[in-house]
Protein backbone atom coordinates (compact mmCIF):
# COMPACT_ATOMS: atom_id res chain seq x y z
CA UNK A 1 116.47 118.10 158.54
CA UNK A 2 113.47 119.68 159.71
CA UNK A 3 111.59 118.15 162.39
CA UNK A 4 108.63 118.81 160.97
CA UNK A 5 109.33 117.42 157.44
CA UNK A 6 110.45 114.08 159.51
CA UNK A 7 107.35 114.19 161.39
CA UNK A 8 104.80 114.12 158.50
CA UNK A 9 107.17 111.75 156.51
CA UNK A 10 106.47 108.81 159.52
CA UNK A 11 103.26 109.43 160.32
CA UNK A 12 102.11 109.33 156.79
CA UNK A 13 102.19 105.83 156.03
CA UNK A 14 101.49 104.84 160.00
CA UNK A 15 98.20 106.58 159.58
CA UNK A 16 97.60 104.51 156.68
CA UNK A 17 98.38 101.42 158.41
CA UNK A 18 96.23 102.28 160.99
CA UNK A 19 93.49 102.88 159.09
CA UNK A 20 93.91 99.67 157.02
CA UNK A 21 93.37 97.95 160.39
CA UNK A 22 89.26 99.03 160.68
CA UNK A 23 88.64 100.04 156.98
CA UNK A 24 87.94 96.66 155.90
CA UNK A 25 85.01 96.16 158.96
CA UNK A 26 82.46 97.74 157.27
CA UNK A 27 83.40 96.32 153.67
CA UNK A 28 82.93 92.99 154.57
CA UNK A 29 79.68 91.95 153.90
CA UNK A 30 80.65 93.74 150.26
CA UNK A 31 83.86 91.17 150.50
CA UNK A 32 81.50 88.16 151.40
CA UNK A 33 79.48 88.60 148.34
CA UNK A 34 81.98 88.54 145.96
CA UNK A 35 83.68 85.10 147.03
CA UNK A 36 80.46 84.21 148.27
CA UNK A 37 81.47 83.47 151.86
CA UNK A 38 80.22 82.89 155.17
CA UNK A 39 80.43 85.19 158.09
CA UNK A 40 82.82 82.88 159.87
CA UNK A 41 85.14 82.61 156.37
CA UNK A 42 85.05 86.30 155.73
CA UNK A 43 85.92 87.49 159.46
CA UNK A 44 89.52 85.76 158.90
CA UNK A 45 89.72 88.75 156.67
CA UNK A 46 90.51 90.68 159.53
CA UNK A 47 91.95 87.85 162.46
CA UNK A 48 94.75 87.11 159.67
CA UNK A 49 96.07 90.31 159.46
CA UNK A 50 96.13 91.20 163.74
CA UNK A 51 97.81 88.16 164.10
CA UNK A 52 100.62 88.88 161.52
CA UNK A 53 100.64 92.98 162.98
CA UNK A 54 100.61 91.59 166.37
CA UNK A 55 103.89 89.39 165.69
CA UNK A 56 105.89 91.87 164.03
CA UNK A 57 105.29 94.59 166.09
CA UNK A 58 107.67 93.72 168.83
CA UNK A 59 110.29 92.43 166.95
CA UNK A 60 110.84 96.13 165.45
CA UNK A 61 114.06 97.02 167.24
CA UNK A 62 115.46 93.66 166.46
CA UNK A 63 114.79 94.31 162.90
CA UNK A 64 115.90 97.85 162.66
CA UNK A 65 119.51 96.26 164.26
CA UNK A 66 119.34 93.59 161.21
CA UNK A 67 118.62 95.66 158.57
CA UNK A 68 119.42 98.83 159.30
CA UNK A 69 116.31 101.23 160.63
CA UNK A 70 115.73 103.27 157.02
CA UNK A 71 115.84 99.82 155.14
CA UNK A 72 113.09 98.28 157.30
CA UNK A 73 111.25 101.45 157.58
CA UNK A 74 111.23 101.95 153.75
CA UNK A 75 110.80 97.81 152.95
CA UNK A 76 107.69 97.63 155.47
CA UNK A 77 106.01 100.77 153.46
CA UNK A 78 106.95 98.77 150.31
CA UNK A 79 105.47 95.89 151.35
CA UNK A 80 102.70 96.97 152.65
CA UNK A 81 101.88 99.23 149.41
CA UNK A 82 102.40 95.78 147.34
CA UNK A 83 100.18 93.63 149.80
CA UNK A 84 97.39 96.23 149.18
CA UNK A 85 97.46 95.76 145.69
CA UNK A 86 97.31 92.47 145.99
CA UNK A 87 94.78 92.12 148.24
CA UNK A 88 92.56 94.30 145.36
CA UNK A 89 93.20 91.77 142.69
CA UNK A 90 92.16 88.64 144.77
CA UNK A 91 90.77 86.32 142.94
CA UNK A 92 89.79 83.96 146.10
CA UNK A 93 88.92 84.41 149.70
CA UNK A 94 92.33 81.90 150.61
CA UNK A 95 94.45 84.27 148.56
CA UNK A 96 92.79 87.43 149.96
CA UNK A 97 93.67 86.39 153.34
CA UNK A 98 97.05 85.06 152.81
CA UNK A 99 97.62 88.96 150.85
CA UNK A 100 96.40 90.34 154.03
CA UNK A 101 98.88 88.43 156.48
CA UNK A 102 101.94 89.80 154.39
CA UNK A 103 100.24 93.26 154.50
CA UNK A 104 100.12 92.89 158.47
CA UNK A 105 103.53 92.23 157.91
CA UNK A 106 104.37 95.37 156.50
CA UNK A 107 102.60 97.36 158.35
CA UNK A 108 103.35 95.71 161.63
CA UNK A 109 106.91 98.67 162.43
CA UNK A 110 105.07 101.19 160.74
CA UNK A 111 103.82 102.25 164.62
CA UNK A 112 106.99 101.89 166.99
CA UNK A 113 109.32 103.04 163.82
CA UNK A 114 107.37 106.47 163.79
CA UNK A 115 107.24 106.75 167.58
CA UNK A 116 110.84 105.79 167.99
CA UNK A 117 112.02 108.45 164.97
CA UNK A 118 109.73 111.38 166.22
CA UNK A 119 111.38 110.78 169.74
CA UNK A 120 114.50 111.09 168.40
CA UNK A 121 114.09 114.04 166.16
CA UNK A 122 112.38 116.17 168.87
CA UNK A 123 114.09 117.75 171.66
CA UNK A 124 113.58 116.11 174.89
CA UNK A 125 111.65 119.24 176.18
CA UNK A 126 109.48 118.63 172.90
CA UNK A 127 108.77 115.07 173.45
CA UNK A 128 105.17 115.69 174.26
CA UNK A 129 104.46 117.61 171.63
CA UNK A 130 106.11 114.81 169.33
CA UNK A 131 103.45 112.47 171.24
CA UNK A 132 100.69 113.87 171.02
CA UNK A 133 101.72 114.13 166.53
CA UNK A 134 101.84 110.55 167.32
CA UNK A 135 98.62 110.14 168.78
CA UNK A 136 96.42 112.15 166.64
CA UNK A 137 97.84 109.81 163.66
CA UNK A 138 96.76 106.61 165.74
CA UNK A 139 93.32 107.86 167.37
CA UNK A 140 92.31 109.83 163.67
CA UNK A 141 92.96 106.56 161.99
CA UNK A 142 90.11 104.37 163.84
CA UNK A 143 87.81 107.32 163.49
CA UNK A 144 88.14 108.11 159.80
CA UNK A 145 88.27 104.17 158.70
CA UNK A 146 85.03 102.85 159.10
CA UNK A 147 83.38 106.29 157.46
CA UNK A 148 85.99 105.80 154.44
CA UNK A 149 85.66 102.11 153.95
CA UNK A 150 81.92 102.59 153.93
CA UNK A 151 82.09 105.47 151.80
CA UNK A 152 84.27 103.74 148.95
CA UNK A 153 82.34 100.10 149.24
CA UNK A 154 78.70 101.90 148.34
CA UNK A 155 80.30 104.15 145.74
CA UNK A 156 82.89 102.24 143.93
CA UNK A 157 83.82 98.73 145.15
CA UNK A 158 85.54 97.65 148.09
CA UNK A 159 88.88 96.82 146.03
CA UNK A 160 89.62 100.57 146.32
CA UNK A 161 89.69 100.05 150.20
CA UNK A 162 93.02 98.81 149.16
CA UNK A 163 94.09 100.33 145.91
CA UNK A 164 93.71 104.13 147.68
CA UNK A 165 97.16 102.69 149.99
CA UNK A 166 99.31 102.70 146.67
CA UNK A 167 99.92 106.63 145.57
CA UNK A 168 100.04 107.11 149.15
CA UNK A 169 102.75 104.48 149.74
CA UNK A 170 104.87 104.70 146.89
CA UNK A 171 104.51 108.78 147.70
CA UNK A 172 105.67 107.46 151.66
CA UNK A 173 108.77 105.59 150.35
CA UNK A 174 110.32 108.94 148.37
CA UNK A 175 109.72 110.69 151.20
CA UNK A 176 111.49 109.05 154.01
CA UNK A 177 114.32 107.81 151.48
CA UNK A 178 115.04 111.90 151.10
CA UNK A 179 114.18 112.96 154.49
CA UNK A 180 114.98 110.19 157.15
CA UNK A 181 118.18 109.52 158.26
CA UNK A 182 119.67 106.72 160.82
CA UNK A 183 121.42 107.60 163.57
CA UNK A 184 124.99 105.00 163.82
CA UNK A 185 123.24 103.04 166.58
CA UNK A 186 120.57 102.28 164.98
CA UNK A 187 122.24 101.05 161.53
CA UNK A 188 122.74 97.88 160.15
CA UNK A 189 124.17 95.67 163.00
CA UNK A 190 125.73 91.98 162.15
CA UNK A 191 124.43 90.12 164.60
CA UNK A 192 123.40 86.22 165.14
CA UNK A 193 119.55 85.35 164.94
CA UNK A 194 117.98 84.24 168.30
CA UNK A 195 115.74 81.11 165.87
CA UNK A 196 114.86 79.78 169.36
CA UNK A 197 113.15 82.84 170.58
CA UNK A 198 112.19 84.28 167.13
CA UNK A 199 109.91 81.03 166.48
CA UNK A 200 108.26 81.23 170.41
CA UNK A 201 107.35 84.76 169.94
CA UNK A 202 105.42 84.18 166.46
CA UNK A 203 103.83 81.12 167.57
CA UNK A 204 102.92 82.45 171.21
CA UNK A 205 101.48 85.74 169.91
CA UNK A 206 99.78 84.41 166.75
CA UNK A 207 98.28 82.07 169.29
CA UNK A 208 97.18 84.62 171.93
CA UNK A 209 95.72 87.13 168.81
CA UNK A 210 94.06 84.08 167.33
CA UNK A 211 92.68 83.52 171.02
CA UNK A 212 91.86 87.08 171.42
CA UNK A 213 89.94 87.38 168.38
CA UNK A 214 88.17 84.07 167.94
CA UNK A 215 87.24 83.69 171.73
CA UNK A 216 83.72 84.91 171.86
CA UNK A 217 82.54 83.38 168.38
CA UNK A 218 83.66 80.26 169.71
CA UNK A 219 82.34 80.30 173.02
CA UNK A 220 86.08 80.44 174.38
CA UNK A 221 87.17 77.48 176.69
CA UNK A 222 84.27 75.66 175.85
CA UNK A 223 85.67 75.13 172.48
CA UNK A 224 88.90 72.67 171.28
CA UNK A 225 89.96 74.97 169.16
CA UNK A 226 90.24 77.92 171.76
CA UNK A 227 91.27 76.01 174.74
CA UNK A 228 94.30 74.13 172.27
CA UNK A 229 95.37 77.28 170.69
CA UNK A 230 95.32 78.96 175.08
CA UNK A 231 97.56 76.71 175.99
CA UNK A 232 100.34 76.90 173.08
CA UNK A 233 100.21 80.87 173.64
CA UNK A 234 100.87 80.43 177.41
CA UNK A 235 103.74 77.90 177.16
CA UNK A 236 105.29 79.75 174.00
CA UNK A 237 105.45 83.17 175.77
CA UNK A 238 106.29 81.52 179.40
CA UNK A 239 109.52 79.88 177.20
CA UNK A 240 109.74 82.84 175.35
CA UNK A 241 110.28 85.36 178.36
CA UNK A 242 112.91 82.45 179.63
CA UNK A 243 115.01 82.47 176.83
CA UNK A 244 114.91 85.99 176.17
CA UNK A 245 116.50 86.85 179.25
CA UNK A 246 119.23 84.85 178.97
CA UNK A 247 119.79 85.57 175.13
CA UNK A 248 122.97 87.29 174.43
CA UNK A 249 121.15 89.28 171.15
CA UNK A 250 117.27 89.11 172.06
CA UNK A 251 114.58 88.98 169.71
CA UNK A 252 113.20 91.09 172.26
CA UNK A 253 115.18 93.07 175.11
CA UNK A 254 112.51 92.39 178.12
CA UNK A 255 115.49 93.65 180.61
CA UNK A 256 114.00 96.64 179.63
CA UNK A 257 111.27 96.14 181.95
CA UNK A 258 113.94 96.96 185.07
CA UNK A 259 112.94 100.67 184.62
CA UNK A 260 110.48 100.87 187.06
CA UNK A 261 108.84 104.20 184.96
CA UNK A 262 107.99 101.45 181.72
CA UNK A 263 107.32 99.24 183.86
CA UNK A 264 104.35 100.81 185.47
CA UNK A 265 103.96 103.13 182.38
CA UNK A 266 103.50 99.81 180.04
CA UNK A 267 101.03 98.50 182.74
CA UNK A 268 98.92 101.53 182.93
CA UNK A 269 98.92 101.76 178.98
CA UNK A 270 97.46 97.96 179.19
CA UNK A 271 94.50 98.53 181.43
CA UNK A 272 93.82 102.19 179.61
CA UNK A 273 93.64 101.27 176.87
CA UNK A 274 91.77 97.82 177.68
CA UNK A 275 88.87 100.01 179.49
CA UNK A 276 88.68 102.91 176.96
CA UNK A 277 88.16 100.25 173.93
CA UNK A 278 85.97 98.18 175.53
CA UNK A 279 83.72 101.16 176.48
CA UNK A 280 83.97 102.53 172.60
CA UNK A 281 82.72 99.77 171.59
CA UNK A 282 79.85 99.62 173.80
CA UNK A 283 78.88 102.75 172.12
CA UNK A 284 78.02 102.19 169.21
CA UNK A 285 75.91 98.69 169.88
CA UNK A 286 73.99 100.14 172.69
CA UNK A 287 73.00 102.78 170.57
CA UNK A 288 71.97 100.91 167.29
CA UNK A 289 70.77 97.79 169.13
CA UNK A 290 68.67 99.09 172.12
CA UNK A 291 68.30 103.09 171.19
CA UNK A 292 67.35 102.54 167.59
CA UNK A 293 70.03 104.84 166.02
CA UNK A 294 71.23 104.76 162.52
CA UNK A 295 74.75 103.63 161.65
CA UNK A 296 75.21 107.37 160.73
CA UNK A 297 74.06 108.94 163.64
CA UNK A 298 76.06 106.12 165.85
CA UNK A 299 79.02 107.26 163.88
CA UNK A 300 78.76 111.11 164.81
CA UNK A 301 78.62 109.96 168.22
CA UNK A 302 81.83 108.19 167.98
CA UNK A 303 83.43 110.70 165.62
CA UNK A 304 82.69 113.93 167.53
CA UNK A 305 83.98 112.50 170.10
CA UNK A 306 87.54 111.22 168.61
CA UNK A 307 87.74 114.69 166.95
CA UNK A 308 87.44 115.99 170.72
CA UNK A 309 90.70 113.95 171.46
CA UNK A 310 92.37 115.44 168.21
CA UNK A 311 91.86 118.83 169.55
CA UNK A 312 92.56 118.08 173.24
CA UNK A 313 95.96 116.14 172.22
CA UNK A 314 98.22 119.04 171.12
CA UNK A 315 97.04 121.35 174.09
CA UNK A 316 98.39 118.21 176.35
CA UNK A 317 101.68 118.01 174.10
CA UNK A 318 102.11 121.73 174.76
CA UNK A 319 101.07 121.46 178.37
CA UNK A 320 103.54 118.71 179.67
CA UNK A 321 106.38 121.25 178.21
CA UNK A 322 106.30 122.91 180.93
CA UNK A 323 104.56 121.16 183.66
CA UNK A 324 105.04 117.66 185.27
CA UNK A 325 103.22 115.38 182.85
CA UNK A 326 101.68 112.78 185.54
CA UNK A 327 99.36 115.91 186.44
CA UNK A 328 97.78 115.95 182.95
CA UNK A 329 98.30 111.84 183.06
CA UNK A 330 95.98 111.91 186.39
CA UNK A 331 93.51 113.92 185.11
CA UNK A 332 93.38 112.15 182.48
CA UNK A 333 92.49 108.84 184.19
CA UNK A 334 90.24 110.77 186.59
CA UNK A 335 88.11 111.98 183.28
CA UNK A 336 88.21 108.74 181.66
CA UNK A 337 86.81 107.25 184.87
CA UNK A 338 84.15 109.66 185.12
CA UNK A 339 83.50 109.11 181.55
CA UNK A 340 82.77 105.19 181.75
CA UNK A 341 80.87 105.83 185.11
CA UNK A 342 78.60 107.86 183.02
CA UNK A 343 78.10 105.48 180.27
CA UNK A 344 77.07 102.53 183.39
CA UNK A 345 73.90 105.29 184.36
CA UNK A 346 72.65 105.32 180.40
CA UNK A 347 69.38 104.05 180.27
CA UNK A 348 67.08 103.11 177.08
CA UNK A 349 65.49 107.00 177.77
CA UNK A 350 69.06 109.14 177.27
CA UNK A 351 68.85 111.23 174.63
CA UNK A 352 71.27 112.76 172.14
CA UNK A 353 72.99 115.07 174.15
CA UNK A 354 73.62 112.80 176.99
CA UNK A 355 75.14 110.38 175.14
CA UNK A 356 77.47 112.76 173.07
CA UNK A 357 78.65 114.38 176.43
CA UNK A 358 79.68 110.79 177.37
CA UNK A 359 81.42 110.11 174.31
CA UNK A 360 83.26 113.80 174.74
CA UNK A 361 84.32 113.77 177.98
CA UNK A 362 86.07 109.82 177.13
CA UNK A 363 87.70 111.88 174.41
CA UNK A 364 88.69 114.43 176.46
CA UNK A 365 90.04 111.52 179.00
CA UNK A 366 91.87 109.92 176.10
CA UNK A 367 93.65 113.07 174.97
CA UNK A 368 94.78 113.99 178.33
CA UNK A 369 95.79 110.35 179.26
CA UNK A 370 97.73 109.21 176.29
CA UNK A 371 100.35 111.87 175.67
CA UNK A 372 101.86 112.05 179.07
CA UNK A 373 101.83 108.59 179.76
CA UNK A 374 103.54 107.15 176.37
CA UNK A 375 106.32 110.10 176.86
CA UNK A 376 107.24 109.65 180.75
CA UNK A 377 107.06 105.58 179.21
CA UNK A 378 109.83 106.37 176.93
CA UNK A 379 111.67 109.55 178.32
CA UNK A 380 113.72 107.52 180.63
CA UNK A 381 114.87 104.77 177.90
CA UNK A 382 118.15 104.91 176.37
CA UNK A 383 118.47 106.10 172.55
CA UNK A 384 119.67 102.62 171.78
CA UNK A 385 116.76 100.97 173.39
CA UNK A 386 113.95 103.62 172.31
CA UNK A 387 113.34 101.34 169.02
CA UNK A 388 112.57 98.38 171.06
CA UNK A 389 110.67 100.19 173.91
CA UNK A 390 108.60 101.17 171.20
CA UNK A 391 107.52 97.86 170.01
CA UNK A 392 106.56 96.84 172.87
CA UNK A 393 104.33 99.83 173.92
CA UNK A 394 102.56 99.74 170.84
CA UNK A 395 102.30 95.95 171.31
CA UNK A 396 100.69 96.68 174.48
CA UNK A 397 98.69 98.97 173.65
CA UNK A 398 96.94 96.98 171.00
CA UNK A 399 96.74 93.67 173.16
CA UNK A 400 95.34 95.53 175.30
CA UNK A 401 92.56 97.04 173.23
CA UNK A 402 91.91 93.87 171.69
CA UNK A 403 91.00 92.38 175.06
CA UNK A 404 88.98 95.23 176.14
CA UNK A 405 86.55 94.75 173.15
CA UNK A 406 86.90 90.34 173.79
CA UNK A 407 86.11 91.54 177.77
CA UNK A 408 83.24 93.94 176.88
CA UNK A 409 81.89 91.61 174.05
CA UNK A 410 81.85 88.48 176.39
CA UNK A 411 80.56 90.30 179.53
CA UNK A 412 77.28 91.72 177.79
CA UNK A 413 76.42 87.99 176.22
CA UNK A 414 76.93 86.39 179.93
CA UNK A 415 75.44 89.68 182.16
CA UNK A 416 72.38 90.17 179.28
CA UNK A 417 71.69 86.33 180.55
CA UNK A 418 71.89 86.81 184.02
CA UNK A 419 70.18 90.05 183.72
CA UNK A 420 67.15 88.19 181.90
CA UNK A 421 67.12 85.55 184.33
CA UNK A 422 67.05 87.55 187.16
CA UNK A 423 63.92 90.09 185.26
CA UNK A 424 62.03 87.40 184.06
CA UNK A 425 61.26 86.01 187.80
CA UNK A 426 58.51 89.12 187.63
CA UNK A 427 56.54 88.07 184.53
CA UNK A 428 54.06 85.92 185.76
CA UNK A 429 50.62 85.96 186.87
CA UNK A 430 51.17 86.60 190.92
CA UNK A 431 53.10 89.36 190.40
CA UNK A 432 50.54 91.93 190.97
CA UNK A 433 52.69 94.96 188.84
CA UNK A 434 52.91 92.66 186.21
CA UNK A 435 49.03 91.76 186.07
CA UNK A 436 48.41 95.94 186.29
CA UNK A 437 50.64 96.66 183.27
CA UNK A 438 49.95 93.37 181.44
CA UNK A 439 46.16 94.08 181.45
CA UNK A 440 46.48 98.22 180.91
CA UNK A 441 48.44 97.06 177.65
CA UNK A 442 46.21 94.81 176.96
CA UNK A 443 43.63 97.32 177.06
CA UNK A 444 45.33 99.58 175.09
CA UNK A 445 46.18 97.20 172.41
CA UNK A 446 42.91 96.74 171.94
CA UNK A 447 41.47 100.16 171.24
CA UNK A 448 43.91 99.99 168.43
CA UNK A 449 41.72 97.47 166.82
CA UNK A 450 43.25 94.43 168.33
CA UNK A 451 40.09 92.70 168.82
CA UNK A 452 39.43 89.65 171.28
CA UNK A 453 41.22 89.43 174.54
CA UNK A 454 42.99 86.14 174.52
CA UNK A 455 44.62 87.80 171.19
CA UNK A 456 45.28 91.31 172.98
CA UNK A 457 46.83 89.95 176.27
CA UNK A 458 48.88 87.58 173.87
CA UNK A 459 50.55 90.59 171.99
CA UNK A 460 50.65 92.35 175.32
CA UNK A 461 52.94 89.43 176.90
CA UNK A 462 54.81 89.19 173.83
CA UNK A 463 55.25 93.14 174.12
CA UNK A 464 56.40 92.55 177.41
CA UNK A 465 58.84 90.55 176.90
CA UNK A 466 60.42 92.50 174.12
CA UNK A 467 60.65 95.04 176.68
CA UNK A 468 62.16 92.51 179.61
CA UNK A 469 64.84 91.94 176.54
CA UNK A 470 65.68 95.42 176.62
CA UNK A 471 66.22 96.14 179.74
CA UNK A 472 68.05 93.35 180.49
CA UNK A 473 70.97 94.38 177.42
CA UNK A 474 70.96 97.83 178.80
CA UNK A 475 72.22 96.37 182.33
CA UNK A 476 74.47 94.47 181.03
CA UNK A 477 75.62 97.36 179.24
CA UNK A 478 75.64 99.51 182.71
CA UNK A 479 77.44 96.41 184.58
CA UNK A 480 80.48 96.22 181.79
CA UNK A 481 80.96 100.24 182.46
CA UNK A 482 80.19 99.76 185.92
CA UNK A 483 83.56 97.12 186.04
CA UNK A 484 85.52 99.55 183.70
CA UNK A 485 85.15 102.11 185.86
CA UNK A 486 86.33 100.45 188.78
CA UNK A 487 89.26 99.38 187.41
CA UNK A 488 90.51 102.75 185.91
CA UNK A 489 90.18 103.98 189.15
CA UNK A 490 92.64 101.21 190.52
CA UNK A 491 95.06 102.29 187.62
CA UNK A 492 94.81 105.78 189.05
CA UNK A 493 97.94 104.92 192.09
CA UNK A 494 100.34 103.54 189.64
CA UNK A 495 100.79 106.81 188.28
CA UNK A 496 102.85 107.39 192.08
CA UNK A 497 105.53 104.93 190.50
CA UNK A 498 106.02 106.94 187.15
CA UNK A 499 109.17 109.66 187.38
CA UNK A 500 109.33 112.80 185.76
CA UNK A 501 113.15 112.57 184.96
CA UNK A 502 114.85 110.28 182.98
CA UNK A 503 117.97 109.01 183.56
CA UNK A 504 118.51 106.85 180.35
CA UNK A 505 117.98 110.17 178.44
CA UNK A 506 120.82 112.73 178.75
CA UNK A 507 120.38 116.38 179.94
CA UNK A 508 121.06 117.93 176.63
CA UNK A 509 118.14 115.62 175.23
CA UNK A 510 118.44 113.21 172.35
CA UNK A 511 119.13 114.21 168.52
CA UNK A 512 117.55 117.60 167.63
């Protein structure tokens, strides 16, 4: 079968998936006033189906061993495409949520099937190029979603956000039931169910996504809720890990974790993708909260940038064909350090272009970072194993992002204080640059036809202190990239420990 044909047959419904995941961000408000809802209800919108994508995710090569990996892959599309047509009928908030939890479900393999089958149906010398397929479906998704949901909610209604999934599903399922075909080590497999370890995985990592998610609303350890929900996740995974190793038929193989290349590989995709989140997200907020930009022009900032790392991506793919890949992985990390460094010197007078060359060279970073690094990660597994590497990369990778954005969100609430605290020492009436500025604004206030000066030096010192607001959010701002930056740098070494070889993949490369 065509490589090709297989390649647009997986990616297909992932990309779907992936949208799904920040599609319904910008709808919600929309969502809200339809079951009438408070911010707090309507967010679970969102928490209910990470948690359920979050669980699954890992437990893909186990499941492709139960059922056989076509049946799963063709069952999650299914029930995904279902759950989105339920979740447009809703006729409640509960039942809205509980539709969105089976659709995390569903879509929960959609990732690590695709990456595993595109490994497989590539040549080994072609395994960048089948990466970097991989990642434009993945980084496009994010990009498109928000502009899409938004789109659909003002023009039609946000049901639609989930009805558009059906065609496009039930079109998925035909496809891959003609075109993909499994491999005999991946078939159905009879096999025992580890209950032990499959209940401490969902519990521990519905408990560390709920964590993840709900942390900063809640004020994190400071709340019962948080703290209770902290310390199930940490004994659930510490058990799960324990059992796991001595299981016979794992939920999850972690023994994978002996190759030193995943090992490191897994560990750089953590902290990459934990930095590069955290400082997209930054983005956006410093620009619409401090720089007065509108949601559209925020959003060209973000897109050009993500259509930067669409373009840079196959140039990597073909690039690492015939070169060592931890070059292109290196320079990757190198831009992407460069990148956040530049967002910590943004100040509340950077214009356009400044900010768009930030947000282009952390594409560029991204593009050159993520294709190497996810195929040196899997190039040394064994075909057997790929299915289950993949699960937990993509795992990972998404834990990761989702405490990049928890970090970043957290840090500019606690620095934006300490930043304040520290500014407002110089607002009073002995500080003789403050008496010069407060009384020129004063002045100036009240050739505008402010009249009287206890009124004048009043809105002056409120004026002020607007502006002592500012400045202190755009610190915080600078000290968040400031700390991202310094850790991508101390990612930069672990790229020694990757290998360029594999030896879990043979010479001749895995199935063409």
């Amino acid at each position: 079968m065509n490589k090709w044909l297989i390649a647009f047959s997986v990616i297909l419904p992932t990309f779907i998936e992936i949208v799904d995941t920040t599609i319904v961000m910008v709808s919600l408000d929309h969502i809200r006033g339809t079951f009438s809802a408070g911010v707090d209800e309507v967010t679970w919108i969102l928490t209910s189906y990470l948690v359920s994508n979050a669980i699954v995710i890992p437990m893909t090569g186990w499941l492709s061993r139960l059922l056989g990996r076509k049946v799963y892959l063709i069952l999650s599309i299914a029930v995904f495409t279902a759950s989105s047509f339920l979740c447009g009928i809703a006729w409640s908030l509960e039942s809205l949520i509980f539709f969105r939890i089976l659709q995390g479900v569903g879509g929960g393999g959609l990732q690590p099937l695709s990456q595993a089958i595109l490994l497989e149906s590539f040549p080994k010398k072609q395994h960048g190029m089948a990466m970097a397929v991989f990642g434009i479906g993945i980084l496009f998704g994010p990009i498109i979603g928000p502009l899409l949901g938004g789109w659909i909610s003002d023009n039609w209604s946000w049901q639609w956000i989930f009805f558009i999934n059906i065609p496009i599903g039930i079109f998925s399922i035909f496809m891959n039931m003609i075109v993909i075909k499994d491999p005999l080590y991946v078939q159905k497999t009879k096999m025992s169910i580890d209950y032990f370890g499959l209940i401490l995985l969902i519990v521990g990592l519905g408990s560390l996504q709920l964590v993840i998610e709900k942390g900063q609303p809640e004020d994190w350890f400071s709340s019962y809720f948080i703290l209770s929900f902290s310390i199930v996740a940490v004994v659930s995974l510490v058990l799960f890990v324990i059992v796991e190793f001595f299981s016979k038929q794992p939920v999850v193989n972690l023994r994978i974790f002996r190759d030193p290349s995943f090992s490191a590989g897994t560990v750089v995709m953590f902290f990459s993708f934990f930095n590069l989140m955290a400082s997209i997200v930054m983005l956006p907020m410093y620009l619409q909260t401090l720089m007065g930009y509108t949601a559209t022009l925020a959003g060209m900032v973000i897109g050009l940038g993500g259509i930067v790392t669409v373009f840079v991506m196959p140039v990597t793919g073909a690039l690492i064909q015939k070169s060592d890949p931890r070059y292109p992985l290196a320079f990757g990390i190198f831009i992407g350090a460069i990148a956040v460094y530049s967002i910590s010197r943004l100040n509340l007078y950077s214009d356009f272009q400044s900010v768009l060359i930030t947000r282009m060279l952390l594409g560029i970073g991204m593009g050159f970072l993520m294709i190497p690094l996810m195929t040196i990660s899997m190039s040394h597994i064994k075909k057997e194993e790929i299915g289950n590497a993949a699960g937990i990369n993509n795992l990972v990778r998404n834990i990761g992002g989702s405490m990049g954005i928890a970090f970043a969100s957290t840090m500019l609430v606690n620095h934006a204080q300490t930043r304040q605290f520290q500014l407002v020492g110089h607002l009073n009436p002995y500080d003789l640059n403050y008496q010069i500025a407060l009384n020129k604004l004063s002045q100036a206030l009240s050739f505008k036809g402010i009249v009287g000066d206890f009124i004048s030096t009043h809105a002056a010192e409120g004026m002020m202190y607007e502006q002592m607001i500012r400045q202190a959010t755009m610190m915080s701002f600078n000290d968040v990239a400031f700390v991202s930056f310094i850790i991508m740098l101390c990612i930069l070494p672990l790229v020694l420990i990757l290998r360029k070889g594999g030896r879990g993949a043979d010479s001749k490369g895995q199935a063409m």
